[in-house]
Protein backbone atom coordinates (compact mmCIF):
# COMPACT_ATOMS: atom_id res chain seq x y z
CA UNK A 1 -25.91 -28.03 65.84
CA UNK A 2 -29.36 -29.18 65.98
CA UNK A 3 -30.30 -32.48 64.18
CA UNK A 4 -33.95 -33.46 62.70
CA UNK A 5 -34.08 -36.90 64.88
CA UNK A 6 -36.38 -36.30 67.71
CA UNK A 7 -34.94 -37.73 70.67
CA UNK A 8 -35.84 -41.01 72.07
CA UNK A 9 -36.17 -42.83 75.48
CA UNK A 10 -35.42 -45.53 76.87
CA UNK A 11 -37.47 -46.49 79.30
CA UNK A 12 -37.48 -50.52 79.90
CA UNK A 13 -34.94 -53.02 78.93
CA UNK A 14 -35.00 -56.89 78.96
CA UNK A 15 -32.51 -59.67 77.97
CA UNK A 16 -32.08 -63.87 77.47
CA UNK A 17 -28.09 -64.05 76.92
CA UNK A 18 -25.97 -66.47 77.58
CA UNK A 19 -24.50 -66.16 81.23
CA UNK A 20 -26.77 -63.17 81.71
CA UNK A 21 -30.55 -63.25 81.94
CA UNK A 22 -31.28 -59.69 82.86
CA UNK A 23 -28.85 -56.72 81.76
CA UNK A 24 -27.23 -56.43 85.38
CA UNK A 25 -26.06 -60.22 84.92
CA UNK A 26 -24.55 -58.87 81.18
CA UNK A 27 -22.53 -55.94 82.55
CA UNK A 28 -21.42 -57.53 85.44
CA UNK A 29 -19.87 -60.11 83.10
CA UNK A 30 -18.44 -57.44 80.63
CA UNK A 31 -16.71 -55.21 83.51
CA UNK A 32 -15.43 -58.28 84.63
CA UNK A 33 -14.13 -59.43 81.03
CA UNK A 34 -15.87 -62.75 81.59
CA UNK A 35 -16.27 -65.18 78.67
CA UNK A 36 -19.74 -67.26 78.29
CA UNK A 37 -18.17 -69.37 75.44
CA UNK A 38 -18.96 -73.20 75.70
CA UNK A 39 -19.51 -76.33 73.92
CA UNK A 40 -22.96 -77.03 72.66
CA UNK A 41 -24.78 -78.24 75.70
CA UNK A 42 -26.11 -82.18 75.34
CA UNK A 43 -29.40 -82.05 73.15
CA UNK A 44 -29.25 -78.79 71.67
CA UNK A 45 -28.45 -79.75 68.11
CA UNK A 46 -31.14 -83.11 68.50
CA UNK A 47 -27.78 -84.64 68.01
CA UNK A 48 -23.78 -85.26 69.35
CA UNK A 49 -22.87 -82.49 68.33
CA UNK A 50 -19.72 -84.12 68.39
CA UNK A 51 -19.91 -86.49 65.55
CA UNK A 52 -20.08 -83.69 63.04
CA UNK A 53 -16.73 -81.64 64.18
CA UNK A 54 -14.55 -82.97 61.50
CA UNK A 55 -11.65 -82.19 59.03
CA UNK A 56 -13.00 -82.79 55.52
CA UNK A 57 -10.33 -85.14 53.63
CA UNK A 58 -10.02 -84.53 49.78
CA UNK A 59 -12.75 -85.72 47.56
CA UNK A 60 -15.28 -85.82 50.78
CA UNK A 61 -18.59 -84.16 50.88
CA UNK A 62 -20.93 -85.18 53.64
CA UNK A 63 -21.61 -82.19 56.48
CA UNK A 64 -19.59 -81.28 58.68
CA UNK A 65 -18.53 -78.22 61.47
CA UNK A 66 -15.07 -77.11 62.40
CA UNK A 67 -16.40 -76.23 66.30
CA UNK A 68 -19.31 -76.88 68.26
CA UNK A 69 -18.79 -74.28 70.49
CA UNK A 70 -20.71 -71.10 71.01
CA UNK A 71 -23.16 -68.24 73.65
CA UNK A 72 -25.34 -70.92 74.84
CA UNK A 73 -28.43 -69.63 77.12
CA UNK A 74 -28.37 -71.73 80.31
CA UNK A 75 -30.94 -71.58 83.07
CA UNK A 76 -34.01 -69.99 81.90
CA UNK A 77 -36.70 -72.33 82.14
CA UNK A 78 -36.33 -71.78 85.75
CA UNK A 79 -36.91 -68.15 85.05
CA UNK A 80 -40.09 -67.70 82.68
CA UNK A 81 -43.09 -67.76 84.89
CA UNK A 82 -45.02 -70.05 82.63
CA UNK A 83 -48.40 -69.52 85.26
CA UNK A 84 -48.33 -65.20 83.89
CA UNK A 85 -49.37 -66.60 80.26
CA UNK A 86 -51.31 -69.30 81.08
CA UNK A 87 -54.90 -67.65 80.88
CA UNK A 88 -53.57 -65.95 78.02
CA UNK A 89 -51.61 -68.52 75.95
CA UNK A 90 -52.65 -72.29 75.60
CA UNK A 91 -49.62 -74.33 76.75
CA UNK A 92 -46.83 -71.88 77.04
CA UNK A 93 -44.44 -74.36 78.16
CA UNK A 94 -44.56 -75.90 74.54
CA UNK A 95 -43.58 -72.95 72.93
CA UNK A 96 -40.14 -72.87 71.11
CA UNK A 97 -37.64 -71.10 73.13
CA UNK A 98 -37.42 -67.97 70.62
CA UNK A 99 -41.13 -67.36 71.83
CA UNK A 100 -40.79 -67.79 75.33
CA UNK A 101 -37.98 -65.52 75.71
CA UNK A 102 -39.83 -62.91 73.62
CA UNK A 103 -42.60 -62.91 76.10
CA UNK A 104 -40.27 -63.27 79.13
CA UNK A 105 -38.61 -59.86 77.61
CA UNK A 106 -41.53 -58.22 76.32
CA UNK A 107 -43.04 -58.71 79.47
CA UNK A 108 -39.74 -57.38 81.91
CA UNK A 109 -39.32 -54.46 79.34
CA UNK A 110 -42.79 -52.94 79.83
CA UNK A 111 -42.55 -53.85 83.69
CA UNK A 112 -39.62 -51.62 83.55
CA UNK A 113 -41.24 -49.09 81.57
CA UNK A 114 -44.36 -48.98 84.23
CA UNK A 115 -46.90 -49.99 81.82
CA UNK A 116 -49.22 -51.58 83.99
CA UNK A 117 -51.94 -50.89 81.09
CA UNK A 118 -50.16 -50.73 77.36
CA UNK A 119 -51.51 -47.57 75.69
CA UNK A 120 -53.03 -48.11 71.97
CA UNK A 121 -51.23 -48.55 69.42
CA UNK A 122 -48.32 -50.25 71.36
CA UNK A 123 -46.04 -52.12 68.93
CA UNK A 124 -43.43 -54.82 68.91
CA UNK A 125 -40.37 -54.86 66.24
CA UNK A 126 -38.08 -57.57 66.49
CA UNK A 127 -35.31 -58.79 64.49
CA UNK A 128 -35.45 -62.34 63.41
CA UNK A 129 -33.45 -64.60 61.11
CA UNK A 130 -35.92 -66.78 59.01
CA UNK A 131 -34.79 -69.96 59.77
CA UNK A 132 -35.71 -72.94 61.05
CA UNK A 133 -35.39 -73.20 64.87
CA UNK A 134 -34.98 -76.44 67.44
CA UNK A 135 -38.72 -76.94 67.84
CA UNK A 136 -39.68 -76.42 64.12
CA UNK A 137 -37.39 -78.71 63.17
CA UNK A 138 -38.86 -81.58 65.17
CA UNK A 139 -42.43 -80.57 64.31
CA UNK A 140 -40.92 -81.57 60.58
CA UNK A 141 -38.96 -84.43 61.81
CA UNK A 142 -42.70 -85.84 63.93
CA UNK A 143 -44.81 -85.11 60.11
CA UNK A 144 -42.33 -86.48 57.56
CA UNK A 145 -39.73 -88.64 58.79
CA UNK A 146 -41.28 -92.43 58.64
CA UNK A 147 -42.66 -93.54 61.89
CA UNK A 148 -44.43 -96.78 61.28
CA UNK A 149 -48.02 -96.20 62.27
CA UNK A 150 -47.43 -92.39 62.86
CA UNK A 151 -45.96 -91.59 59.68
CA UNK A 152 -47.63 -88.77 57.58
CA UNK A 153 -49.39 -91.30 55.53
CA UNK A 154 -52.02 -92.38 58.34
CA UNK A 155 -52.86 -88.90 58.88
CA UNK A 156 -51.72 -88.55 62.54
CA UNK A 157 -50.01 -86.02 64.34
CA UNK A 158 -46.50 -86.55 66.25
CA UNK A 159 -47.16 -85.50 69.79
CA UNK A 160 -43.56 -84.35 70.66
CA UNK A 161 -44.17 -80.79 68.61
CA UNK A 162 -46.10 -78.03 69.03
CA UNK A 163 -47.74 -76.93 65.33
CA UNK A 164 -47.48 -73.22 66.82
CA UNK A 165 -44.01 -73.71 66.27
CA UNK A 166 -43.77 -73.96 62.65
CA UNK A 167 -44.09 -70.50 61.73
CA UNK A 168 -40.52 -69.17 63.53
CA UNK A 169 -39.85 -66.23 61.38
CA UNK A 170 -42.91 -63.85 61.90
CA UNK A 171 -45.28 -66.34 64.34
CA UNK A 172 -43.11 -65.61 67.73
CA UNK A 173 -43.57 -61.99 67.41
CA UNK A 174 -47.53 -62.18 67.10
CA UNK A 175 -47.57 -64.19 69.97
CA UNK A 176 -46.14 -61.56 72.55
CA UNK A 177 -47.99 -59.19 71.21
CA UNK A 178 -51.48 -60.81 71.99
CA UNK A 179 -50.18 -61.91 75.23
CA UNK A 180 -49.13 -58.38 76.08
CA UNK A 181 -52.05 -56.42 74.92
CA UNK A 182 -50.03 -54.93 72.24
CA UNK A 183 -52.32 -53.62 68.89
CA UNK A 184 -50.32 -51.37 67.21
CA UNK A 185 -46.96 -52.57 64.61
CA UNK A 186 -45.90 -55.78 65.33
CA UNK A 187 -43.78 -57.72 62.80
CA UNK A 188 -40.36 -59.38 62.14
CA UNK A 189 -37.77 -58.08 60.19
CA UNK A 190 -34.70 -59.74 58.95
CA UNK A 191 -31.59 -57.42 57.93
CA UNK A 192 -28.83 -60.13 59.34
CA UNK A 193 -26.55 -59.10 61.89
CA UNK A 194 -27.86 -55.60 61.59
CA UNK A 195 -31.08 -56.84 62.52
CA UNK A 196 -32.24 -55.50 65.83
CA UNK A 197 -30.65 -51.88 64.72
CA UNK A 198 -32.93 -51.65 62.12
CA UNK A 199 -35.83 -52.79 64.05
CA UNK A 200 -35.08 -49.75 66.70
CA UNK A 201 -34.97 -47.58 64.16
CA UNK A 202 -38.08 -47.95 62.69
CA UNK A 203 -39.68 -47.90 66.17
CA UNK A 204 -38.14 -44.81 66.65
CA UNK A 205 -40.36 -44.03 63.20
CA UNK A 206 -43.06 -44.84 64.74
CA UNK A 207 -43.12 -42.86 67.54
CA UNK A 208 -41.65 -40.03 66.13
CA UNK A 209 -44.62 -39.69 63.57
CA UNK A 210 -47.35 -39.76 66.27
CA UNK A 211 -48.37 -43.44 65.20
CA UNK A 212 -47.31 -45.04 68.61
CA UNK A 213 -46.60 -43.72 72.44
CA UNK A 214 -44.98 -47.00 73.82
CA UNK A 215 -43.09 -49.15 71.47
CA UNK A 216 -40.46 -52.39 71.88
CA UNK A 217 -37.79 -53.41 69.90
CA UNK A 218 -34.78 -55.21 69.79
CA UNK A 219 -34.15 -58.70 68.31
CA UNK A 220 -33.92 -62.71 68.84
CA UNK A 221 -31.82 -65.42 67.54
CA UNK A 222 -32.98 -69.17 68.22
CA UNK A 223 -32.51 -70.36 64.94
CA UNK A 224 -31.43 -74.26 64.86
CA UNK A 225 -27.67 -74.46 65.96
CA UNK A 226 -26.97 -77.57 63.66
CA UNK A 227 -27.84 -75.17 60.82
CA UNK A 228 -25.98 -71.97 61.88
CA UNK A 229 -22.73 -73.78 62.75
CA UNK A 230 -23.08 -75.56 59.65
CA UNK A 231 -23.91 -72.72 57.49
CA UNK A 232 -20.97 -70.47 59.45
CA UNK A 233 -18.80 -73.24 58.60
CA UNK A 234 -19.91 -73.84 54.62
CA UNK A 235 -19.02 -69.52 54.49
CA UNK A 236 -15.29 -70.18 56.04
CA UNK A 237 -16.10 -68.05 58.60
CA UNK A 238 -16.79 -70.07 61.99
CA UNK A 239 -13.89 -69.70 64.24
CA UNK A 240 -12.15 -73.19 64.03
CA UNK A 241 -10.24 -73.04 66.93
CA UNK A 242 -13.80 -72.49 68.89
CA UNK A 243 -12.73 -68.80 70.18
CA UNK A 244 -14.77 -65.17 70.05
CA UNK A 245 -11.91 -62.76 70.07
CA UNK A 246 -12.64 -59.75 68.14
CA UNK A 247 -9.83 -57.22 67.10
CA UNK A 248 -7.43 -59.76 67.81
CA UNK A 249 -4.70 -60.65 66.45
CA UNK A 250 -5.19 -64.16 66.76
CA UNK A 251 -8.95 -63.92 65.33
CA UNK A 252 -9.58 -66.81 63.03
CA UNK A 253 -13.67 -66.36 62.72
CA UNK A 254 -16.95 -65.95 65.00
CA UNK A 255 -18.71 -67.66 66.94
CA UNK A 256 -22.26 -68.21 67.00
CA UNK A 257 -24.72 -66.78 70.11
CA UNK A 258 -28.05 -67.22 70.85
CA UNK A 259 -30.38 -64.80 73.00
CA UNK A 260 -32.92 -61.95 72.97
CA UNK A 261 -32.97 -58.22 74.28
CA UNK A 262 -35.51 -55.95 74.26
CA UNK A 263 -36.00 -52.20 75.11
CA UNK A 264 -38.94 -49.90 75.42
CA UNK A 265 -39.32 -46.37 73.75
CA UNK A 266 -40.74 -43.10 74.25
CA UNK A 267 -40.74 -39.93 73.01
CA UNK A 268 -38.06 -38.14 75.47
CA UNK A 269 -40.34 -35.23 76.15
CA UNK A 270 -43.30 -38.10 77.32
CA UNK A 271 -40.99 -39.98 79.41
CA UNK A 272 -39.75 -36.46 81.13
CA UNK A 273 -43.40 -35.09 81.47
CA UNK A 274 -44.44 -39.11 82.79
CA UNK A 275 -41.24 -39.04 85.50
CA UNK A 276 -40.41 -42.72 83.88
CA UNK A 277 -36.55 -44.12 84.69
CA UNK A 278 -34.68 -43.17 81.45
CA UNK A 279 -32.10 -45.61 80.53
CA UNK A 280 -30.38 -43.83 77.82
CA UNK A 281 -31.58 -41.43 75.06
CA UNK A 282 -31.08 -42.59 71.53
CA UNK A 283 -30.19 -39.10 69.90
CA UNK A 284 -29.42 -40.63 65.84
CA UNK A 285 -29.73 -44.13 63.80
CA UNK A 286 -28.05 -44.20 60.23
CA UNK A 287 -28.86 -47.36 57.69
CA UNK A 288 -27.20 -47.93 54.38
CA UNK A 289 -26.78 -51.02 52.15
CA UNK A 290 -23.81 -51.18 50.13
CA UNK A 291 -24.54 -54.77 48.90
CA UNK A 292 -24.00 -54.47 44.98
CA UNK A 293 -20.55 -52.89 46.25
CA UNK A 294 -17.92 -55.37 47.39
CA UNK A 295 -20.82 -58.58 47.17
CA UNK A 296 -23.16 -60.57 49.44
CA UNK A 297 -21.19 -61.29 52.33
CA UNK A 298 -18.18 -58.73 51.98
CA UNK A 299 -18.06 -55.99 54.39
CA UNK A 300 -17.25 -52.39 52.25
CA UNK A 301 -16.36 -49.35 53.76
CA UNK A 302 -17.78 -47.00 51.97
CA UNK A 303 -21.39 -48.32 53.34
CA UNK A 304 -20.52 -48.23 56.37
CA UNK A 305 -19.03 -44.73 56.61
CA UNK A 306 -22.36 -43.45 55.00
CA UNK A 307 -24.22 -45.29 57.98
CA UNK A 308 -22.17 -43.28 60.52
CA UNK A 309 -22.59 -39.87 58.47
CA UNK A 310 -26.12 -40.42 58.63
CA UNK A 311 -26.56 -40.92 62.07
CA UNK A 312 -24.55 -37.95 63.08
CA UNK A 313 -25.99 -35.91 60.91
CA UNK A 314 -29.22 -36.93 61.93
CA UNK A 315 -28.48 -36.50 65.46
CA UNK A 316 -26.65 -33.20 65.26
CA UNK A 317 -23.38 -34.29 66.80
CA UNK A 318 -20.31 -34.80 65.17
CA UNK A 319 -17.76 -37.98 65.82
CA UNK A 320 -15.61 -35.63 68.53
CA UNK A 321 -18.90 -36.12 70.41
CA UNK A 322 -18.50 -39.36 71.25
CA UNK A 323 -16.38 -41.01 74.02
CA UNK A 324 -16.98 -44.24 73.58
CA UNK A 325 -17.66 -46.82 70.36
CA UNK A 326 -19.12 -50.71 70.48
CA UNK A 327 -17.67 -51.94 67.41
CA UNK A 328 -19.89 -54.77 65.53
CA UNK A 329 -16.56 -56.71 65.26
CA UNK A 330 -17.44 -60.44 65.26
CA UNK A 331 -13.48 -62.15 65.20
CA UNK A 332 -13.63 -62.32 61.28
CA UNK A 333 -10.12 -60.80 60.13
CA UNK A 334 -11.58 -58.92 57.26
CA UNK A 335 -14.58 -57.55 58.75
CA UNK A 336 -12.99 -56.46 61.76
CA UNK A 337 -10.06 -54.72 59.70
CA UNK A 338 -12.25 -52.92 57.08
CA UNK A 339 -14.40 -51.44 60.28
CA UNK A 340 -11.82 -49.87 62.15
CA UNK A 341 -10.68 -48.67 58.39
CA UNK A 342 -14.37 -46.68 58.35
CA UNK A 343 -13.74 -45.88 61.68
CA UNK A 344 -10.27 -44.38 60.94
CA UNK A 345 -11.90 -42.89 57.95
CA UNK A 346 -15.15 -40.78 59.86
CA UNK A 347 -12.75 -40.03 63.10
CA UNK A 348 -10.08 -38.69 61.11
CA UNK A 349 -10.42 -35.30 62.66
CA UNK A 350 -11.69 -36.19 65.77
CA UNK A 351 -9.88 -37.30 68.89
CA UNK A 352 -10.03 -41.08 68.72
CA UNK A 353 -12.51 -42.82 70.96
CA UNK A 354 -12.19 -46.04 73.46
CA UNK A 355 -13.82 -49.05 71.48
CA UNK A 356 -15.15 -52.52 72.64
CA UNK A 357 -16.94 -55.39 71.39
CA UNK A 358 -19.14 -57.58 73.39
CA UNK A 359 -18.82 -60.70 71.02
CA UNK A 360 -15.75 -61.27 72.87
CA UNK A 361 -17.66 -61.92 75.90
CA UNK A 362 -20.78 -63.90 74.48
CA UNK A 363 -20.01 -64.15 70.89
CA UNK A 364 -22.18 -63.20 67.90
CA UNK A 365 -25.93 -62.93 68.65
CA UNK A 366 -26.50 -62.32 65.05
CA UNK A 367 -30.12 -60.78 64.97
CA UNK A 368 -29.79 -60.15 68.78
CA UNK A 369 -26.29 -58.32 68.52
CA UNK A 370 -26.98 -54.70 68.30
CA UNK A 371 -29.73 -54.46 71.01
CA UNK A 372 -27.30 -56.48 73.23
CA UNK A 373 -24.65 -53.86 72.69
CA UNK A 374 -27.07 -51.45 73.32
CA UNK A 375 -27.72 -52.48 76.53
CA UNK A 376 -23.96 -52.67 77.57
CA UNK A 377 -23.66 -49.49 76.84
CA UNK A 378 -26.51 -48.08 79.35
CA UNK A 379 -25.26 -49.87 81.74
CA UNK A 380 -21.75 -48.09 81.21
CA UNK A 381 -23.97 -45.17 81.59
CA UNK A 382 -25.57 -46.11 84.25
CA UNK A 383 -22.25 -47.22 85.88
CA UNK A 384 -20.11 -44.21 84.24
CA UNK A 385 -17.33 -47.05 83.43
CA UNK A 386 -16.10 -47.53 80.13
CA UNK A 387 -15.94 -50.89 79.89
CA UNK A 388 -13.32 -53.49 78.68
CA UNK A 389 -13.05 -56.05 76.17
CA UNK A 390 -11.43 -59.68 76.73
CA UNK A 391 -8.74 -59.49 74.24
CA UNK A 392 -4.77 -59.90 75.19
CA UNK A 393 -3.39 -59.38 71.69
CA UNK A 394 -4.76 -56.60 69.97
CA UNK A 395 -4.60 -55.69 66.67
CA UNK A 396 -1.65 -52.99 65.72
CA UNK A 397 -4.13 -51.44 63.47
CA UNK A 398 -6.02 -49.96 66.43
CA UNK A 399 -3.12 -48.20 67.98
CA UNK A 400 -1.85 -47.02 64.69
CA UNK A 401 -5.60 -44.99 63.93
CA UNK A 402 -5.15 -43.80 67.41
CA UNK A 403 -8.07 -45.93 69.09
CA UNK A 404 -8.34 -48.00 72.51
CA UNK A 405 -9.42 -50.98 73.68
CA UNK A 406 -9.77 -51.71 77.25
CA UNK A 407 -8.05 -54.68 79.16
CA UNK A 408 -9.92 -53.36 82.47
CA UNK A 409 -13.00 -50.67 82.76
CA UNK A 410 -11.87 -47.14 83.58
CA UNK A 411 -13.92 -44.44 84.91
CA UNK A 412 -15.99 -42.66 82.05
CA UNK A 413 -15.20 -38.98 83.10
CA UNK A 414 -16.98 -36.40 81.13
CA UNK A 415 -17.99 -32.68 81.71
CA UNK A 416 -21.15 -33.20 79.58
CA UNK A 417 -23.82 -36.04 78.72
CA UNK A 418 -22.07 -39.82 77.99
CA UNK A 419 -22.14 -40.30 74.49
CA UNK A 420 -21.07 -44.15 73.09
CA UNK A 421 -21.78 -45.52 69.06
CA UNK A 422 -23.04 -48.66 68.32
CA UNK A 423 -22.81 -50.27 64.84
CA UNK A 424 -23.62 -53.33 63.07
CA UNK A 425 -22.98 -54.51 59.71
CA UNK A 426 -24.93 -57.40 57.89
CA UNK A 427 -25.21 -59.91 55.07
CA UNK A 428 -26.53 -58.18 51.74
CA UNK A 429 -25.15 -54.68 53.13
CA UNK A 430 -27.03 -54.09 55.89
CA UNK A 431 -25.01 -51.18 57.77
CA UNK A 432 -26.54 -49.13 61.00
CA UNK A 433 -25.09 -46.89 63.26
CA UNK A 434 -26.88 -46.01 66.31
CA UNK A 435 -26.10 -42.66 68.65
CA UNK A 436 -26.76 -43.31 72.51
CA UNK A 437 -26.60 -40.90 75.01
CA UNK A 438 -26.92 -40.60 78.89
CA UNK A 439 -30.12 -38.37 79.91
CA UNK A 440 -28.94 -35.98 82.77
């Protein structure tokens, strides 16, 4: 059965996560079940952290979080060669963090991809969250908090912020695109936690319509970690206990993660008449929203089956056709129930897949997720593992639909092309389902 998506390559892939700065570092991690999970290192939140964990008392109101912990990224300022952007960026160092790892990835991803000149028309998607992030909060804090004789009244500028900085939502992506040479789409998108699915997929648009020849995607999330653990906590749905363990028993919530990934695309039958390294072929993306059905922030199945209909439809394939699935599950009881419901619900004739979720090992990268799963999964390719998930009480509901989850990677035997899922589900209804396969 033939589908109408036009294949796509993957030629270049790039990621900031935490405990893994390229994707090598992130699947040796995941074959190893290794969690990145820590406390908020010192500074992040521009305060102790500490002071706000708290258990509200009756009749109390002020702000509060019931964990600090979280995927932290450690060690990359010693990475990002600040000296590559310097004749084409003023000050790179005083970028926020959410721009420098967009460069750093933008920059790895096309290195992959052999662009040593960016055709025209090159573009750059990325999933974003539109808030505020570390550095634009203290470019507020330096204009409008009262500082004596550098308060906003005399006119003068703070000199610990960078005004670049300011615009986080849209700004970051602009930036790596003039630093890269890239002219052709380049914006920021924000469809939550299905973010950096949705970006891909319109990429894949792109290029499939003979607008683009090279394009990146993937996401970033840098937003402020005061306001995300605060926010996660307002919603009931930070993990209290300060643990990532989806489709566990156990689960009591998620857990924030910062990071980036990006990955370069081509049309399949360019990168096999170019002789470029293919990755992985992306062979079907279904979207939905489904968020006048159950509400705002309430997962619904029915959206999210009509996500993976589309994308095997699209693709041609059928659910039998896959051997492997990366759940979105994020440790929220609910939403990781109602997905392996859908799942149950589209594999119910199918012989039942191995499933995983990286969030166990770094958490939830929010806009970052889906691009980060995305890149597990070519390395399983690459590796022909399927790989495990940390998780040592599962839920009974994936044995009784027939499913597995991994304690330890097995070898990924298969007669044919590797075929794994990826999904993510979002605030307002944002579904996606994503078909990878291995080129042979």
């Amino acid at each position: 059965m033939s589908g109408s998506f036009e294949p796509i390559a993957i030629v270049g892939r790039a990621c900031v996560l935490p405990g893994a700065l390229s994707p090598e570092a992130l699947f040796d991690a995941v074959r190893s079940a290794r969690v990145m999970i820590d406390e908020a290192p010192e500074g992040s939140w521009g305060l102790d952290s500490r002071r706000l964990l708290h258990e509200q008392s009756p009749g109390e109101s002020r702000e509060y979080v019931v964990s600090n912990r979280g995927g932290y990224v450690t060690g990359f300022n010693e990475l990002f060669d600040e000296s590559y952007f310097a004749d084409r960026i003023k000050d790179p160092g005083r970028l926020d963090d959410l721009t420098r790892w967009l460069l750093h990835c933008s920059r790895v991803a096309l290195s992959e991809a052999g662009a040593e000149s960016v055709p025209p028309g090159s573009g750059l998607i990325v999933g974003n969250l539109s808030y505020p992030t570390v550095e634009h909060t203290r470019f507020v804090q330096d204009h409008w908090l009262e500082k004596g004789p550098n308060a906003p009244i005399s006119g003068r500028v703070g000199s610990a912020s960078d005004p670049r900085n300011r615009f986080s939502s849209g700004g970051p992506v602009h930036i790596a695109a003039h630093a890269l040479g890239l002219d052709g789409d380049v914006f920021a998108l924000d469809a939550a936690c299905a973010s950096s699915l949705y970006a891909i997929e319109i990429a894949c648009r792109r290029l499939q319509d003979r607008e683009s020849d090279l394009m990146l995607a993937g996401g970033v999330a840098k937003a402020d970690p005061l306001f995300i653990h605060l926010g996660f906590t307002a919603l009931q749905a930070l993990s209290p206990t300060g643990q990532s363990r989806p489709l566990h028993k156990g689960a009591d919530g998620l857990l924030p993660a910062e990071g980036a990934g990006l990955v370069a695309l081509k049309r399949l039958s360019d990168a096999e008449a170019d002789g470029d390294r293919i990755f992985g072929v992306i062979r079907g993306v279904g979207l939905s929203n489904d968020g006048r059905q159950s509400g705002f922030l309430a997962p619904a199945m029915d959206g999210q089956v009509r996500a993976m209909k589309a994308a095997y439809e699209a693709a041609g394939l059928e659910p039998r056709d896959i051997d492997f699935i990366e759940c979105h599950a994020t440790g929220t009881p609910r939403g990781d129930t109602v997905e392996l419901e859908s799942l149950a619900k589209v594999w119910a004739d199918a012989p039942k897949p191995v499933i995983g979720s990286l969030k166990g090992n770094i958490g939830h990268p929010i806009t970052a997720s889906g691009v980060a799963s995305l890149l597990k999964v070519l390395s399983s390719f690459e590796e022909k593992v399927l790989p495990p998930t940390p998780c040592d009480d599962p839920l009974d509901a994936i044995d009784a639909h027939g499913f597995r989850l991994l304690a330890e990677e097995e070898a990924w035997e298969s007669d044919g092309p590797r075929r794994a899922a990826i999904s993510n589900f979002g605030f307002g209804g944002n579904n996606a389902h994503l078909i990878a396969e291995e080129w042979v």
